[in-house]
Protein backbone atom coordinates (compact mmCIF):
# COMPACT_ATOMS: atom_id res chain seq x y z
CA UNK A 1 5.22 -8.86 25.18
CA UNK A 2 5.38 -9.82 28.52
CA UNK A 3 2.11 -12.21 28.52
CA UNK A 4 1.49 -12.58 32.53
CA UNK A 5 2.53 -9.07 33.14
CA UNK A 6 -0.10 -8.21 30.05
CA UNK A 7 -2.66 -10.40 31.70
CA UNK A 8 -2.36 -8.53 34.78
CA UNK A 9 -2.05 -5.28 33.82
CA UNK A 10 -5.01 -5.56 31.42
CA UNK A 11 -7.20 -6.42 34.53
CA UNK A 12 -6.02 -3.68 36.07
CA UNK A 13 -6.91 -1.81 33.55
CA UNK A 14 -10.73 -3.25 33.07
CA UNK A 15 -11.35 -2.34 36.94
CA UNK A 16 -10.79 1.06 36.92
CA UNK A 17 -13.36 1.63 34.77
CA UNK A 18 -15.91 1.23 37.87
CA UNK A 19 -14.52 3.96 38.76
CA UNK A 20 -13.18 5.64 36.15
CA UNK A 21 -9.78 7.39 36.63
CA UNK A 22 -8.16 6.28 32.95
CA UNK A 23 -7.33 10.44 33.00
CA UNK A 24 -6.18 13.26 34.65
CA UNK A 25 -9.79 14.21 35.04
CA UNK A 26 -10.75 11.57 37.34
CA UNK A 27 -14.14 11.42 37.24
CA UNK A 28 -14.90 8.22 39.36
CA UNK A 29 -17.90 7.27 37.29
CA UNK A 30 -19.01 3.62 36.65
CA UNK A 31 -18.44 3.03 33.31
CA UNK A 32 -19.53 -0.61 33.20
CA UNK A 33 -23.16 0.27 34.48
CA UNK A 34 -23.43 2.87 31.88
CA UNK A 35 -22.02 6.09 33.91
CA UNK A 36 -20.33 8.21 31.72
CA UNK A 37 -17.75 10.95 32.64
CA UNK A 38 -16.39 13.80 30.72
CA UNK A 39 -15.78 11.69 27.65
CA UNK A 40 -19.31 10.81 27.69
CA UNK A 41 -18.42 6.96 26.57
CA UNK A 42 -19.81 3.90 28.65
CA UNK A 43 -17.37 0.77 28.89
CA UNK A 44 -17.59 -0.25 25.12
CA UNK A 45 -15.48 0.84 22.33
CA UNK A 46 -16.70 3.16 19.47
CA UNK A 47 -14.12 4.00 16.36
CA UNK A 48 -14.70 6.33 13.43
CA UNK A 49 -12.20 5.20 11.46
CA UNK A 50 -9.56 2.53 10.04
CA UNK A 51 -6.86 2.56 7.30
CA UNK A 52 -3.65 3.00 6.02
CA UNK A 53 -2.12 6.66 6.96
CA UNK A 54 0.20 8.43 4.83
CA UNK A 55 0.27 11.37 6.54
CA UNK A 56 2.44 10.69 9.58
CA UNK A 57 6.14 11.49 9.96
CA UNK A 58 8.01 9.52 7.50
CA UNK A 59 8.76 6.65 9.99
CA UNK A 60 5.53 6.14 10.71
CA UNK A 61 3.93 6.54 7.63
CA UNK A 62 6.42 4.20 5.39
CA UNK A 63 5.77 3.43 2.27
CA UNK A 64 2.47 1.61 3.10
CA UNK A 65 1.13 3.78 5.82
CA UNK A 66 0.58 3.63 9.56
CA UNK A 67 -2.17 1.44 10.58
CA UNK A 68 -4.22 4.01 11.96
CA UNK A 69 -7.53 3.58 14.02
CA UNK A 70 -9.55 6.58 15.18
CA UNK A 71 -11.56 6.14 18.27
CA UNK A 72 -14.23 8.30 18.90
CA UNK A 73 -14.42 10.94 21.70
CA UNK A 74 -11.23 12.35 23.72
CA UNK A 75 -10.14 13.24 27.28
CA UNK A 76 -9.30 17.09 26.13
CA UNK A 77 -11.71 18.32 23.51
CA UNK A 78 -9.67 20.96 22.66
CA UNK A 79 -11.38 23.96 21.48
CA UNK A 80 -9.11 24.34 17.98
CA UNK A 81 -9.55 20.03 17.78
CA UNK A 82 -8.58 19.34 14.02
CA UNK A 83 -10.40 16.03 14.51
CA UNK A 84 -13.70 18.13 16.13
CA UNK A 85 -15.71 15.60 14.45
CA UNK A 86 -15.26 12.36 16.45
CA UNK A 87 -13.36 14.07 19.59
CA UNK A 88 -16.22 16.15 20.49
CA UNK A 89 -18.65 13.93 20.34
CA UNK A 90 -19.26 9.68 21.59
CA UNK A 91 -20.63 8.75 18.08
CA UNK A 92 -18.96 5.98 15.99
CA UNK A 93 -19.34 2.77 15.26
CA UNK A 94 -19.35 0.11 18.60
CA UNK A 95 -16.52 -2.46 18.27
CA UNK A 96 -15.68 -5.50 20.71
CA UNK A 97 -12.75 -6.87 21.57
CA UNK A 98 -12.74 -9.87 19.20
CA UNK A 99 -13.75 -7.24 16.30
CA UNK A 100 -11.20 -4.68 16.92
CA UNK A 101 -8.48 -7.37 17.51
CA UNK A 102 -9.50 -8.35 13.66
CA UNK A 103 -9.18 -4.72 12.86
CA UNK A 104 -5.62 -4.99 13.92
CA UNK A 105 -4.77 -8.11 12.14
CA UNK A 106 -6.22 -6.98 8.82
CA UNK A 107 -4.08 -3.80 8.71
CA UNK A 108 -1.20 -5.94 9.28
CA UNK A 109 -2.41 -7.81 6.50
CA UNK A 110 -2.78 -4.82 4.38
CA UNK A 111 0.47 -4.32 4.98
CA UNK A 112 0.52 -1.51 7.00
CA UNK A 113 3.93 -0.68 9.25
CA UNK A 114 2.36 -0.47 12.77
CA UNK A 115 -0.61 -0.36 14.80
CA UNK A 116 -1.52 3.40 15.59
CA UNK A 117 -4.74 4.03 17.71
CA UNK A 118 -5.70 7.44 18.07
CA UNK A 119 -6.90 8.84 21.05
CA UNK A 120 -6.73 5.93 22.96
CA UNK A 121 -6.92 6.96 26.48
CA UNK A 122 -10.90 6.70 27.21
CA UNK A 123 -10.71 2.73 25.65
CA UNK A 124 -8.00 1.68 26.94
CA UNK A 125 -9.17 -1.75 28.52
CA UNK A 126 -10.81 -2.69 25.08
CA UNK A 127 -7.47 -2.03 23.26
CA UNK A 128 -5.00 -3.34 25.12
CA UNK A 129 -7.13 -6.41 25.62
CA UNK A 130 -7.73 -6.97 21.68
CA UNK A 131 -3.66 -5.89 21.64
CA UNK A 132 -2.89 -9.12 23.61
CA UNK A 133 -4.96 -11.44 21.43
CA UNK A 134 -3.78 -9.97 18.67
CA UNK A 135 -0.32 -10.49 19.27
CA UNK A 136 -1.48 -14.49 20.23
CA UNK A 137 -2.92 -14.43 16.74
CA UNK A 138 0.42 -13.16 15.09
CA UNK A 139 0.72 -9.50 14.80
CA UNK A 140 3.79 -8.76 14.77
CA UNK A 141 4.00 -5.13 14.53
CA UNK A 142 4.62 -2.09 16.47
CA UNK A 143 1.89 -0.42 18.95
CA UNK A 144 2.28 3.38 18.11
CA UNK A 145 0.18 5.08 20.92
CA UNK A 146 -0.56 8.28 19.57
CA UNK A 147 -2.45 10.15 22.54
CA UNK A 148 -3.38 13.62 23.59
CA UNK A 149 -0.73 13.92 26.11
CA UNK A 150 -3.12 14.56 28.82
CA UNK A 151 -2.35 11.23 30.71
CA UNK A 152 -1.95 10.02 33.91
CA UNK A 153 1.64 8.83 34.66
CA UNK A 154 0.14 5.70 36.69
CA UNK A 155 -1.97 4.55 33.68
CA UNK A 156 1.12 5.00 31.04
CA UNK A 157 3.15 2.69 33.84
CA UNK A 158 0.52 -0.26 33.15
CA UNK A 159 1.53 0.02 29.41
CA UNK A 160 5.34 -1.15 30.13
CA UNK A 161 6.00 -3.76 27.89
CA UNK A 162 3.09 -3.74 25.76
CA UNK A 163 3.85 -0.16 23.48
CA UNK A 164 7.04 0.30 21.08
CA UNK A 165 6.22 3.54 19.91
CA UNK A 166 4.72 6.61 22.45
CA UNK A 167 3.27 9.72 20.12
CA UNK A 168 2.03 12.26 22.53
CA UNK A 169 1.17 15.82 21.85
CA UNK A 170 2.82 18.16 24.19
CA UNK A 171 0.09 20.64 23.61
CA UNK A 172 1.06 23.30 26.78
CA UNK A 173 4.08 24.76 28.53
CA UNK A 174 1.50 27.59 29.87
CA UNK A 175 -1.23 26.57 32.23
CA UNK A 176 -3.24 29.63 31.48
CA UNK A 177 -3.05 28.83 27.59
CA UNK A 178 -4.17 25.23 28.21
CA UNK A 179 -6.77 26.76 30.77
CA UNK A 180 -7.93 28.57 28.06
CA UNK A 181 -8.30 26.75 25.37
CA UNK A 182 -8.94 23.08 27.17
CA UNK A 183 -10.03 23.78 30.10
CA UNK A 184 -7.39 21.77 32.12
CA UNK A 185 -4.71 23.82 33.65
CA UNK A 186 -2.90 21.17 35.15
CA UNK A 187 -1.91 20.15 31.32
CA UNK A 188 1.32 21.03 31.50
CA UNK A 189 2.13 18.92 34.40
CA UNK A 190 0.34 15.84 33.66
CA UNK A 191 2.13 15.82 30.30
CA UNK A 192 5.18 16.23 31.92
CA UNK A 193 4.94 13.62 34.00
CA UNK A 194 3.50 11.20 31.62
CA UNK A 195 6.54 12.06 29.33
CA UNK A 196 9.12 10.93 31.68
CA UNK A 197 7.47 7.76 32.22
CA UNK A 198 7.13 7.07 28.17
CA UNK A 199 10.73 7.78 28.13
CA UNK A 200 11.34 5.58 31.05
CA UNK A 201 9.51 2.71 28.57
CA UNK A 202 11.25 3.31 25.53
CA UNK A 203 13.76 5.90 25.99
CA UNK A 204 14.11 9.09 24.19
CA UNK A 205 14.83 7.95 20.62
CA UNK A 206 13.74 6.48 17.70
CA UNK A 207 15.00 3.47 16.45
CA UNK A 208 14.49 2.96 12.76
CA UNK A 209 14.74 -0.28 10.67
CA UNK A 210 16.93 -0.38 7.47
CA UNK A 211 13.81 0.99 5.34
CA UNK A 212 13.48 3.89 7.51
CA UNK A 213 10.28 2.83 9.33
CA UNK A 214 10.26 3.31 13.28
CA UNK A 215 10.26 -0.14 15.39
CA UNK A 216 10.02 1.42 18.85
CA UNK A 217 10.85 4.73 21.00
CA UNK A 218 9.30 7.86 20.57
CA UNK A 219 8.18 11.78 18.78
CA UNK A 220 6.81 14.49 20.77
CA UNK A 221 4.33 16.11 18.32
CA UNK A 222 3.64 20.03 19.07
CA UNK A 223 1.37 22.01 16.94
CA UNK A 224 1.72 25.47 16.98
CA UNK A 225 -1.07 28.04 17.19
CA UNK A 226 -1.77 31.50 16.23
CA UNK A 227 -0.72 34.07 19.02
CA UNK A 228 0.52 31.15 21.46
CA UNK A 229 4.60 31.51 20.43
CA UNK A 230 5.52 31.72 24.25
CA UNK A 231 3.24 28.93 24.75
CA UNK A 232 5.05 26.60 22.76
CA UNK A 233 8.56 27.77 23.43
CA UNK A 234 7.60 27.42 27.30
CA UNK A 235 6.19 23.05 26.16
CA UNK A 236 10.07 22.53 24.41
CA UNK A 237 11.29 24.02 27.40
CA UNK A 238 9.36 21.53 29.97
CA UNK A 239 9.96 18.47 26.80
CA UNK A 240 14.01 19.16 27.12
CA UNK A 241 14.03 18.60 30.66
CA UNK A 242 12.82 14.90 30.20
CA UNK A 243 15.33 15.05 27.56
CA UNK A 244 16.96 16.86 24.66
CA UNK A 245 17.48 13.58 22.64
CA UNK A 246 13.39 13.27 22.17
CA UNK A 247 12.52 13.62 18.26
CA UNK A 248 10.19 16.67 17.85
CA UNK A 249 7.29 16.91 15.26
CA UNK A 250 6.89 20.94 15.31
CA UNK A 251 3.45 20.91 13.59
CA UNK A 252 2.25 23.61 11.43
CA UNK A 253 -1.06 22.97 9.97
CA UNK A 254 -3.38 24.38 12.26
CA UNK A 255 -6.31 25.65 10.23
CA UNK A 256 -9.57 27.71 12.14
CA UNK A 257 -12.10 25.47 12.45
CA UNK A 258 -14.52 27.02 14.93
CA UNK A 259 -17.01 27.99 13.06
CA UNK A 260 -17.59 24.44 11.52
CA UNK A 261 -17.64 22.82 14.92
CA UNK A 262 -21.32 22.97 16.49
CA UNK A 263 -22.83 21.67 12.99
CA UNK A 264 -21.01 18.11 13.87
CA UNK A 265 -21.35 18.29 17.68
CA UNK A 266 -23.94 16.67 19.99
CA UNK A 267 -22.42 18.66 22.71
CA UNK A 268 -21.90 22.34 22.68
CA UNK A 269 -18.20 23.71 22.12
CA UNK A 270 -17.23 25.01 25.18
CA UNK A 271 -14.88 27.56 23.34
CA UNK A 272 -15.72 30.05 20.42
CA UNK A 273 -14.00 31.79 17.70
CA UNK A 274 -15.61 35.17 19.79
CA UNK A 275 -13.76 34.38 22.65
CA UNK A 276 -10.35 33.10 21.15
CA UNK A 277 -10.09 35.95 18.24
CA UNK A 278 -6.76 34.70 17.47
CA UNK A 279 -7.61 30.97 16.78
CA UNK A 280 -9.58 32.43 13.35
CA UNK A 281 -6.14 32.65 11.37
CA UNK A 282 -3.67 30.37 10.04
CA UNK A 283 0.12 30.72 11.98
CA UNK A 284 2.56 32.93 10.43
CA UNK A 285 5.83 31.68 8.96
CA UNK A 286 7.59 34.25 11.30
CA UNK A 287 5.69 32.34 14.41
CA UNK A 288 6.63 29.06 13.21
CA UNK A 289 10.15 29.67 12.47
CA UNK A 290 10.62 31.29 15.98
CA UNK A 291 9.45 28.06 17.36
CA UNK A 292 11.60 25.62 15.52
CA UNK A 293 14.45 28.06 16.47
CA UNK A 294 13.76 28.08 19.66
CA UNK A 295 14.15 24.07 19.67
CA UNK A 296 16.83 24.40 17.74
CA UNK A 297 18.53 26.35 20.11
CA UNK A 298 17.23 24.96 23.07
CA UNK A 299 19.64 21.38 21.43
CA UNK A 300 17.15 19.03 20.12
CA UNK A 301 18.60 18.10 16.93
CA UNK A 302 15.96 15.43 15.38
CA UNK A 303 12.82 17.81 14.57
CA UNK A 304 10.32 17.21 11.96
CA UNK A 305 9.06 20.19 10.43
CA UNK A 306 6.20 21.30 8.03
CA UNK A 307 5.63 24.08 5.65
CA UNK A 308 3.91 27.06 6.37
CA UNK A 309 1.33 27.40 3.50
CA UNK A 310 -2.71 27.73 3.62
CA UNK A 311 -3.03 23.76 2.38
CA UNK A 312 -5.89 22.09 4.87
CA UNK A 313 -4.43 19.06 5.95
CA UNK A 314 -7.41 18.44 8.27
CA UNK A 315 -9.71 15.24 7.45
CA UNK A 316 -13.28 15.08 7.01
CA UNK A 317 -14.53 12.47 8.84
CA UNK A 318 -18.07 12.43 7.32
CA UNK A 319 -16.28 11.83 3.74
CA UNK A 320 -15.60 7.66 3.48
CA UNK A 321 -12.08 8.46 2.80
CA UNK A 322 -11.16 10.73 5.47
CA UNK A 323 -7.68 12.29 4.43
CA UNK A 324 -6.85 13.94 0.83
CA UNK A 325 -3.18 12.36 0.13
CA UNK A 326 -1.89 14.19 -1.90
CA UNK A 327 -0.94 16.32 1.33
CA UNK A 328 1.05 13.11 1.56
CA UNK A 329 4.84 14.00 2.52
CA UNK A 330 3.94 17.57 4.19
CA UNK A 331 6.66 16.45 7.03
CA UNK A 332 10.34 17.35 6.56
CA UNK A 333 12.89 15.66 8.60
């Protein structure tokens, strides 16, 4: 890590949040006098979660799991979110700097392969502040930053430096699906963008140690939904452009969720199983394997795939152990 850079960068970072633009949505609220924006979060940090992930393609996950910590809220709120329970809503528990920096160190100590925040767009300031003392206290491994995809390419340039690993979604090739379903059409192009600066970071490969675990670079993740094939062929079409090389995680474990969702929310879904008929089944394997043909076709040649089966891989976040492992290994390389 570039410390002064960091420093700087870090700062940066912390003013914005006076006027918030941390996301495409640029809301320009004051975040440090309690304004709060679409993500409904002040200037402090609020998690839901922290442990050792064994769910995550195989480089990530190890043999001791990705470090993973879920922040609450999101930029998106998709309607279909498989994590509806802390994206859709500010709740969680409040951590500071000094306490999440802690957080970081005792995954490490638990032996965990990298440091994976999820959804970190909305705290940005916090983490990559409790990132830097971190990495003063020791840590030694691997920032995975495993985001939404809807990010602002000018926010993803004040990362340089401090992020080995970039694990966007690449949600939306259509800007009527992502219209639809997130209520940002300019998806498509923010992710784009976004991409091609990740890529710019840490190019458009993986490197892997001699245990198979990922020490820097980069996987695209793309879950496919029900009904949306042209959708997702039309997101590996806009991914190859930034490059063909870029690992793909072709995701097929969407499961309907909608009718679940305003039980857990403090703010109304904006979306509804009556108005997105299609999002009320799981994928077929005739839709998936169109898409990872498609890919396949299109040149990329490192894909991670899943099987198409009715298993729910999605966590419950009200449970104290979120995710059911024996799902563990649903990702073929």
């Amino acid at each position: 890590m570039n410390y002064p850079s960091a420093e700087k960068n870090i700062e940066t970072l912390k003013s914005i949040l006076s006027r918030c633009e941390l996301c495409p949505r640029m809301c320009h609220v004051n975040r440090t006098s309690g304004e709060r924006g679409f993500c409904s979060l002040a200037s402090g940090m609020l998690i839901s979660a922290q442990l050792p992930h064994h769910g995550e393609e195989p480089p990530l996950s190890g043999v001791k799991g990705a470090g993973t910590i879920f922040f609450s809220s999101c930029n998106l709120r998709c309607s279909y979110c498989q994590n509806y329970q802390i994206s859709h809503t500010p709740a969680g528990k409040p951590v500071s700097v000094d306490e999440l920096m802690d957080i970081m160190l005792a995954l490490q100590n638990a032996g965990c392969h990298n440091i994976e925040p999820v959804t970190p767009t909305p705290h940005l300031p916090g983490i990559m502040e409790a990132l830097f003392l971190a990495r003063k206290r020791g840590l030694s491994l691997p920032l995975v930053f495993n985001c939404g995809g809807y990010e602002r390419k000018e926010i993803i340039a004040l990362l340089d430096g401090q992020v080995e690993i970039y694990l966007p979604d690449f949600k939306y090739g259509s800007a009527e699906t992502a219209k639809n379903l997130s209520g940002v059409d300019d998806y498509p192009l923010q992710a784009f963008y976004s991409l091609k600066e990740m890529v710019r970071q840490v190019g458009d490969a993986l490197s892997i140690d001699k245990d198979g675990v990922a020490t820097g670079g980069i996987i695209v993740r793309h879950l496919v939904l029900p009904g949306c094939v042209d959708n997702s062929i039309a997101a590996l079409r806009m991914i190859r452009k930034v490059s063909p090389f870029i690992p793909l995680s072709i995701m097929s474990q969407y499961t309907p969720i909608m009718d679940a969702q305003p039980r857990f929310m403090d703010v109304k879904p904006r979306f509804s199983a009556a108005l997105h008929p299609f999002l009320c089944r799981r994928i077929t394997k005739q839709e998936y394997e169109q898409v990872v043909n498609s890919a396949l076709d299109l040149g990329f040649e490192e894909i991670y795939t899943q099987d198409v089966d009715d298993r729910t891989l999605n966590p419950d976040f009200e449970k104290e152990t979120p995710f059911d492992w024996s799902a563990k290994g649903d990702h073929n390389a």
